[in-house]
Protein backbone atom coordinates (compact mmCIF):
# COMPACT_ATOMS: atom_id res chain seq x y z
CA UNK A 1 68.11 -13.61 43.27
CA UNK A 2 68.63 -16.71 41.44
CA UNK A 3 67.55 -16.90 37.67
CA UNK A 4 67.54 -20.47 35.77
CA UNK A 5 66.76 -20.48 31.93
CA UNK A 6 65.69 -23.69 30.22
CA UNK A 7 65.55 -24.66 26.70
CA UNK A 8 62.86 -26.27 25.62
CA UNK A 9 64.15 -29.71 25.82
CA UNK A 10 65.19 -28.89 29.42
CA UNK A 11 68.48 -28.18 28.99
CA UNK A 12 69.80 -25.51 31.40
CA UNK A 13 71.01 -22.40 30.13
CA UNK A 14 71.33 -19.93 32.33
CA UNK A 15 71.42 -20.59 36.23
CA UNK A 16 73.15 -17.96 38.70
CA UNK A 17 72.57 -15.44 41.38
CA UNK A 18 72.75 -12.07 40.48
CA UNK A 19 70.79 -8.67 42.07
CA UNK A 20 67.63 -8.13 42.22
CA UNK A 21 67.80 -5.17 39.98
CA UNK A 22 65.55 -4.60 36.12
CA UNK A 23 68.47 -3.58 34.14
CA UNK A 24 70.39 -6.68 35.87
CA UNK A 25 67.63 -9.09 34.63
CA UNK A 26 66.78 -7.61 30.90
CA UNK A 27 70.66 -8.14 30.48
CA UNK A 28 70.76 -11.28 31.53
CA UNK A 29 67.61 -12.96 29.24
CA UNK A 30 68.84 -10.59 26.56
CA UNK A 31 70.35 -12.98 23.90
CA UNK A 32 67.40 -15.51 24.81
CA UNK A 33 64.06 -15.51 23.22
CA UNK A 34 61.64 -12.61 23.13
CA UNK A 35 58.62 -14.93 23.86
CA UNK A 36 60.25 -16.87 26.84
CA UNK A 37 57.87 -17.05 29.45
CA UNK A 38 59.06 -15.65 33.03
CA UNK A 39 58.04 -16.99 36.34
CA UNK A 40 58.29 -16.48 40.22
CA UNK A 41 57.15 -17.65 43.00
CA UNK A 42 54.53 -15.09 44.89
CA UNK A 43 56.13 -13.82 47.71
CA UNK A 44 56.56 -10.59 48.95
CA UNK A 45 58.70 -9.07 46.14
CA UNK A 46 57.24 -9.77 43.13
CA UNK A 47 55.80 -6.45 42.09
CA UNK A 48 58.92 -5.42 40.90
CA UNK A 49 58.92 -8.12 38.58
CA UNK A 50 55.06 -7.97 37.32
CA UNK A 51 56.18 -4.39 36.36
CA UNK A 52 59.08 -4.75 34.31
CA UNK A 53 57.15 -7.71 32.52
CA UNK A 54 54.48 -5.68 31.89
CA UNK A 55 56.65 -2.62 30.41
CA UNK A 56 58.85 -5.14 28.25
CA UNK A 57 56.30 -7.00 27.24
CA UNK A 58 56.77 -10.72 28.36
CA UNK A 59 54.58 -12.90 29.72
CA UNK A 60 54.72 -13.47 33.50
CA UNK A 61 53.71 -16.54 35.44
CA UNK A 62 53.19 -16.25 39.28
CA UNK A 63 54.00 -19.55 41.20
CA UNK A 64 51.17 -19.99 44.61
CA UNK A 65 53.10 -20.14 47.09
CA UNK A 66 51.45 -22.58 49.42
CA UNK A 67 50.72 -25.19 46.57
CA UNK A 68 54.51 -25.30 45.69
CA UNK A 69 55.64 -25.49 49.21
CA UNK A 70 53.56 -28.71 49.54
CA UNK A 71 54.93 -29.58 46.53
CA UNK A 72 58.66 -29.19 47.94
CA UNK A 73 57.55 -31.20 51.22
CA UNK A 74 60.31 -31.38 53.54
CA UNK A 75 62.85 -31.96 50.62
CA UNK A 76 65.65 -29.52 51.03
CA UNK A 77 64.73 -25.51 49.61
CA UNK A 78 67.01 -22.94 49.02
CA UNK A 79 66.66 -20.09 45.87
CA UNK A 80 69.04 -22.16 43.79
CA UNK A 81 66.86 -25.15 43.94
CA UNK A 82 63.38 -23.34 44.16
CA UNK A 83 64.71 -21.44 40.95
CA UNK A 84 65.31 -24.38 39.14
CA UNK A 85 62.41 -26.36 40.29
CA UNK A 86 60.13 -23.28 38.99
CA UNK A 87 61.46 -23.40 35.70
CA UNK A 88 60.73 -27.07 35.04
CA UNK A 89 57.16 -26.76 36.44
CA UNK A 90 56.75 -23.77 34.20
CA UNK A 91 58.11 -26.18 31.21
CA UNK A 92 55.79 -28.88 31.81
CA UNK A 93 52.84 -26.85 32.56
CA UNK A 94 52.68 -28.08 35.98
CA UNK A 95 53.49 -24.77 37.98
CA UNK A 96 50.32 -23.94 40.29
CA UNK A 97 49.71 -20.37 39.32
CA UNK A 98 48.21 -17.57 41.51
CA UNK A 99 46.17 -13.96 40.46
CA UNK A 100 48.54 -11.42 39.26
CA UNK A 101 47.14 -8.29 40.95
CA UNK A 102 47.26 -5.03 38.81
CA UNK A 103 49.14 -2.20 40.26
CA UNK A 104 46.70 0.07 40.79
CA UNK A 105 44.87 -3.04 43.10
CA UNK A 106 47.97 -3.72 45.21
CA UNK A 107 47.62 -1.49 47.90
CA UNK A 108 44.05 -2.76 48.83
CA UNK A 109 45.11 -6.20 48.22
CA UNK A 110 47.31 -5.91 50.55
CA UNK A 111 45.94 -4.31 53.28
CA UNK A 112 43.05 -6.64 53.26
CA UNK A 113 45.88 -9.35 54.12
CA UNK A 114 47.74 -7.78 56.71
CA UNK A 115 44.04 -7.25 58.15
CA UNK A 116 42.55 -11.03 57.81
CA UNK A 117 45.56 -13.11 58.21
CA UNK A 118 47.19 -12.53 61.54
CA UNK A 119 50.50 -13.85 62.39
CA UNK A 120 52.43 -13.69 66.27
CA UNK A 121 54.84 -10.97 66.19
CA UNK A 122 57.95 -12.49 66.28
CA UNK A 123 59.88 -9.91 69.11
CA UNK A 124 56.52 -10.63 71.06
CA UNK A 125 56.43 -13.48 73.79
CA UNK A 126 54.61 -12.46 76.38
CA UNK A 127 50.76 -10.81 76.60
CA UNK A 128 48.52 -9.61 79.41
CA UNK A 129 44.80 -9.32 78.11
CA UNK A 130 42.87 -6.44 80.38
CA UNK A 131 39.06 -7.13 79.95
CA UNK A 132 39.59 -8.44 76.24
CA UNK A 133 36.05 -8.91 74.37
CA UNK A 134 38.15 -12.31 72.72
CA UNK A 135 34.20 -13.14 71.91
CA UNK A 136 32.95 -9.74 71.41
CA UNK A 137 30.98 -7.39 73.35
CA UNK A 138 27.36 -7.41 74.11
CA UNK A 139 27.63 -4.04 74.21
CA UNK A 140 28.44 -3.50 70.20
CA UNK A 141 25.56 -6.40 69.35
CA UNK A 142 22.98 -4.16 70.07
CA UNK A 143 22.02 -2.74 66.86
CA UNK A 144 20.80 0.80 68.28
CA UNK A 145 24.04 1.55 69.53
CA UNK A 146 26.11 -0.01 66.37
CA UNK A 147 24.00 2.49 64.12
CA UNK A 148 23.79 5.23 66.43
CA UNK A 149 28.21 4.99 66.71
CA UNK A 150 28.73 4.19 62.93
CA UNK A 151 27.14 8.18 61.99
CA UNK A 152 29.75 9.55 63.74
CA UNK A 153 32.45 7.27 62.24
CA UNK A 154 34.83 8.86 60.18
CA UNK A 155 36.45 5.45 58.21
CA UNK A 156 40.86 5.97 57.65
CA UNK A 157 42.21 7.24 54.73
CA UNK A 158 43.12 3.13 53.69
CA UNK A 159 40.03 2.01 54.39
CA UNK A 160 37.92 4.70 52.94
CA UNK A 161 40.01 3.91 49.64
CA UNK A 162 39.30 0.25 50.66
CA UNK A 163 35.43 1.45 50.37
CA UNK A 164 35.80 2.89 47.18
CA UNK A 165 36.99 0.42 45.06
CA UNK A 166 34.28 -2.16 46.95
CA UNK A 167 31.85 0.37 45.49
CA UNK A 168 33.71 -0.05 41.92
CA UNK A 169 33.16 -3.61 42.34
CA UNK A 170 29.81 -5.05 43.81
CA UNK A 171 29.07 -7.57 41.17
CA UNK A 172 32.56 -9.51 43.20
CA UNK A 173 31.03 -9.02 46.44
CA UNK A 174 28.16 -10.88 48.14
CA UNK A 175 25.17 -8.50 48.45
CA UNK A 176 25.07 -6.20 51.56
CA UNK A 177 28.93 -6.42 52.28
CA UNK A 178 30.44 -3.11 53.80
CA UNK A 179 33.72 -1.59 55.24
CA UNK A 180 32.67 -2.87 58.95
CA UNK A 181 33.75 -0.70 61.41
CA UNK A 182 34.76 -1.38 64.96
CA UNK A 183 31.78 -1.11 66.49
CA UNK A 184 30.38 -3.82 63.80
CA UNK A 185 34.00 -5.92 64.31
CA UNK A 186 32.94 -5.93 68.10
CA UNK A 187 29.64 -7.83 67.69
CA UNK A 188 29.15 -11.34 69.33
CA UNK A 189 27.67 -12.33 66.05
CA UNK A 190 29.77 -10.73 63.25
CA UNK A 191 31.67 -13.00 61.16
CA UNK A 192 34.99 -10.55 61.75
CA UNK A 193 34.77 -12.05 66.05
CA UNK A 194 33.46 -15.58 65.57
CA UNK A 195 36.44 -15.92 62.77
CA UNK A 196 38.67 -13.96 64.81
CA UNK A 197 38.16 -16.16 68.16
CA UNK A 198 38.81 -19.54 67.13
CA UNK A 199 42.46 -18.61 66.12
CA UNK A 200 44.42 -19.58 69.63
CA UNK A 201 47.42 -18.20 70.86
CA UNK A 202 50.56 -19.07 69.39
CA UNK A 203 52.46 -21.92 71.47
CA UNK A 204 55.60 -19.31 71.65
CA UNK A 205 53.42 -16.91 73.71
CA UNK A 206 52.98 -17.01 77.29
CA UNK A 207 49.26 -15.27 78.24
CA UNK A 208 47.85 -13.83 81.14
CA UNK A 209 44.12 -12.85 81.35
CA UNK A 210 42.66 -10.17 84.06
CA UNK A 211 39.14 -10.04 83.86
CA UNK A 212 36.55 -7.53 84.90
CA UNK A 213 33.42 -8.78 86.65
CA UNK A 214 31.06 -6.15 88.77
CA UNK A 215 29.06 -6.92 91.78
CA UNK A 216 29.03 -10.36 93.86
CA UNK A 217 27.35 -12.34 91.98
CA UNK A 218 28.74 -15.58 90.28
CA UNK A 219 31.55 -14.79 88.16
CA UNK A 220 30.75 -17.17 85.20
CA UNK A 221 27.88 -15.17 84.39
CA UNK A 222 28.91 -11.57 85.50
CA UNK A 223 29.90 -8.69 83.01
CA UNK A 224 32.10 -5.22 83.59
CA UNK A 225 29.10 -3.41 82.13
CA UNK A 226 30.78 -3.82 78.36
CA UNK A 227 32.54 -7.34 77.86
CA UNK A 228 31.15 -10.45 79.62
CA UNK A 229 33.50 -13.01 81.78
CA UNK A 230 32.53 -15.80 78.97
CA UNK A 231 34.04 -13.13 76.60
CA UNK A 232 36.99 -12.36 78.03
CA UNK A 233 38.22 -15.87 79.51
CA UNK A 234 40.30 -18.04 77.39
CA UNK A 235 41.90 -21.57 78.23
CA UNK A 236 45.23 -21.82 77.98
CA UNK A 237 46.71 -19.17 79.98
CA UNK A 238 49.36 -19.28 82.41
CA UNK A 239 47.06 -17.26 84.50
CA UNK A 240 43.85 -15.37 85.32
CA UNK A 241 42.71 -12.93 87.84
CA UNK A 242 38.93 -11.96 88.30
CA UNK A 243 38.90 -8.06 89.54
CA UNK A 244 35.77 -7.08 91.18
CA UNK A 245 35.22 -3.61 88.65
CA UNK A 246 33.69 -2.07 85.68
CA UNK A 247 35.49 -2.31 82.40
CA UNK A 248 37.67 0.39 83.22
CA UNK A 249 39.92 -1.80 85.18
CA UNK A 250 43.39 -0.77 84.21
CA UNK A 251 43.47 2.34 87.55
CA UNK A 252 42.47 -0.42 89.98
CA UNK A 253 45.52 -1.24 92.61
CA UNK A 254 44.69 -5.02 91.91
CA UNK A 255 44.89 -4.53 88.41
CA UNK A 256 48.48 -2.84 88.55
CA UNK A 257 49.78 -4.91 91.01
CA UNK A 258 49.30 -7.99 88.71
CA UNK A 259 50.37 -6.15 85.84
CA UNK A 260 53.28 -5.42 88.10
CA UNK A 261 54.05 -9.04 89.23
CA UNK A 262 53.56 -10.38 85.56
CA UNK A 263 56.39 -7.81 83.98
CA UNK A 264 58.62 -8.66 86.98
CA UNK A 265 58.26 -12.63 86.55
CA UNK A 266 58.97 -11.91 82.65
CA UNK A 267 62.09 -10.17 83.57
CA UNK A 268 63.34 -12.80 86.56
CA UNK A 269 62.49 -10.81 89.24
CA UNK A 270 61.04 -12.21 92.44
């Protein structure tokens, strides 16, 4: 990691790469000032840091991420610079700051991000959805069955803990808020799906959709008995194929022989 020290008329006095390691870093800012202020930019090894501040002592200042990348703009970034760059926003007062998270908070925090801000899977380029409820399923919107499922529920260890500390806190929390669970998550009208369905698929990812519909009647408005076509059909896919069956689709032969014919086309195989 890079570490740059300024006086405070600017002047550089310190600025080099050394490890990432406590004893490393309380050497280094050793002969400096007891009071100097330490920041870093939130990212996702900065816990480390908060610690040792916290045991020693010293002030820490944690640089938002996002606000200082649009500060950067497309001017050239690399930890040398961004170390530098941190230090004289921190001098003039002009570093955007984000929420220092206490330890005991951290796990929650972030399991509440991996949950609500997806990102494509890098090794991933290729999907095939199988009656996906991308919209929900009417199913789960009835509220007899949501209740009925949620008694016999039994929430994961990280989420129960998840529960907990909600429970700690309800003065932070709009009124009524609860762990959802899937059944809830799988609602046409819960804010978890109508969020969840306007994010698109990412431009590096080639889609397929096969689609359940039973009966003969029109497709557009036909169902598999759990997710409806209007549900499960997105644009943007290289291709779709409507299987006359209930939702449990996946042990029909025209469902595997797409399946089939998709992982052979991703492969090059005629």
């Amino acid at each position: 990691m890079y570490v740059c020290i300024l006086s405070q008329d600017g002047e550089v006095m310190l600025h080099r790469n050394m490890q990432a390691n406590p004893d490393v870093l309380l050497k280094a800012i050793a002969p400096y000032r007891d009071d100097r202020v330490i920041a870093v930019e939130c990212l996702f090894t900065w816990y480390w840091l908060a610690d040792l501040c916290a045991q020693a002592g010293r002030p820490l200042v944690l640089g938002h991420a996002l606000s200082l990348q649009a500060i950067h703009g497309g001017k050239t970034k690399n930890e040398k610079i961004d170390s530098q760059k941190i230090a004289v926003l921190l001098r003039g007062g002009l570093l955007p700051q984000a929420y220092v998270s206490p330890a005991a908070m951290r796990a929650t925090r972030d399991l509440l991000r991996r949950g609500m801000f997806v990102e494509p899977l890098p090794e991933v380029s290729r999907v095939v959805f199988i009656c996906t409820p991308h919209r929900g399923s009417f199913v789960a919107g009835r509220q007899i069955i949501a209740d009925l499922t949620r008694r016999f529920l039994i929430q994961p260890f990280a989420l129960a803990g998840v529960a907990a500390e909600i429970d700690r806190n309800r003065d932070a929390l709009v009124p009524g808020v609860v762990v959802p669970s899937a059944v809830d998550n799988m609602s046409p009208k819960h804010h978890f799906i109508l969020a969840l369905q306007e994010i698109p698929v990412a431009p590096s990812i080639t889609a397929h959709s096969i689609i359940a519909v039973e009966g003969d009647g029109p497709v557009e408005q036909g169902d598999d008995g759990v997710v409806a076509y209007s549900s499960a059909h997105i644009d943007g896919v290289e291709s779709e194929l409507v299987v006359r069956s209930s939702h449990s689709t996946q042990g029909r032969p025209e469902t595997i022989e797409e399946v089939r014919r998709i992982l052979r086309e991703h492969v090059g195989v005629r």
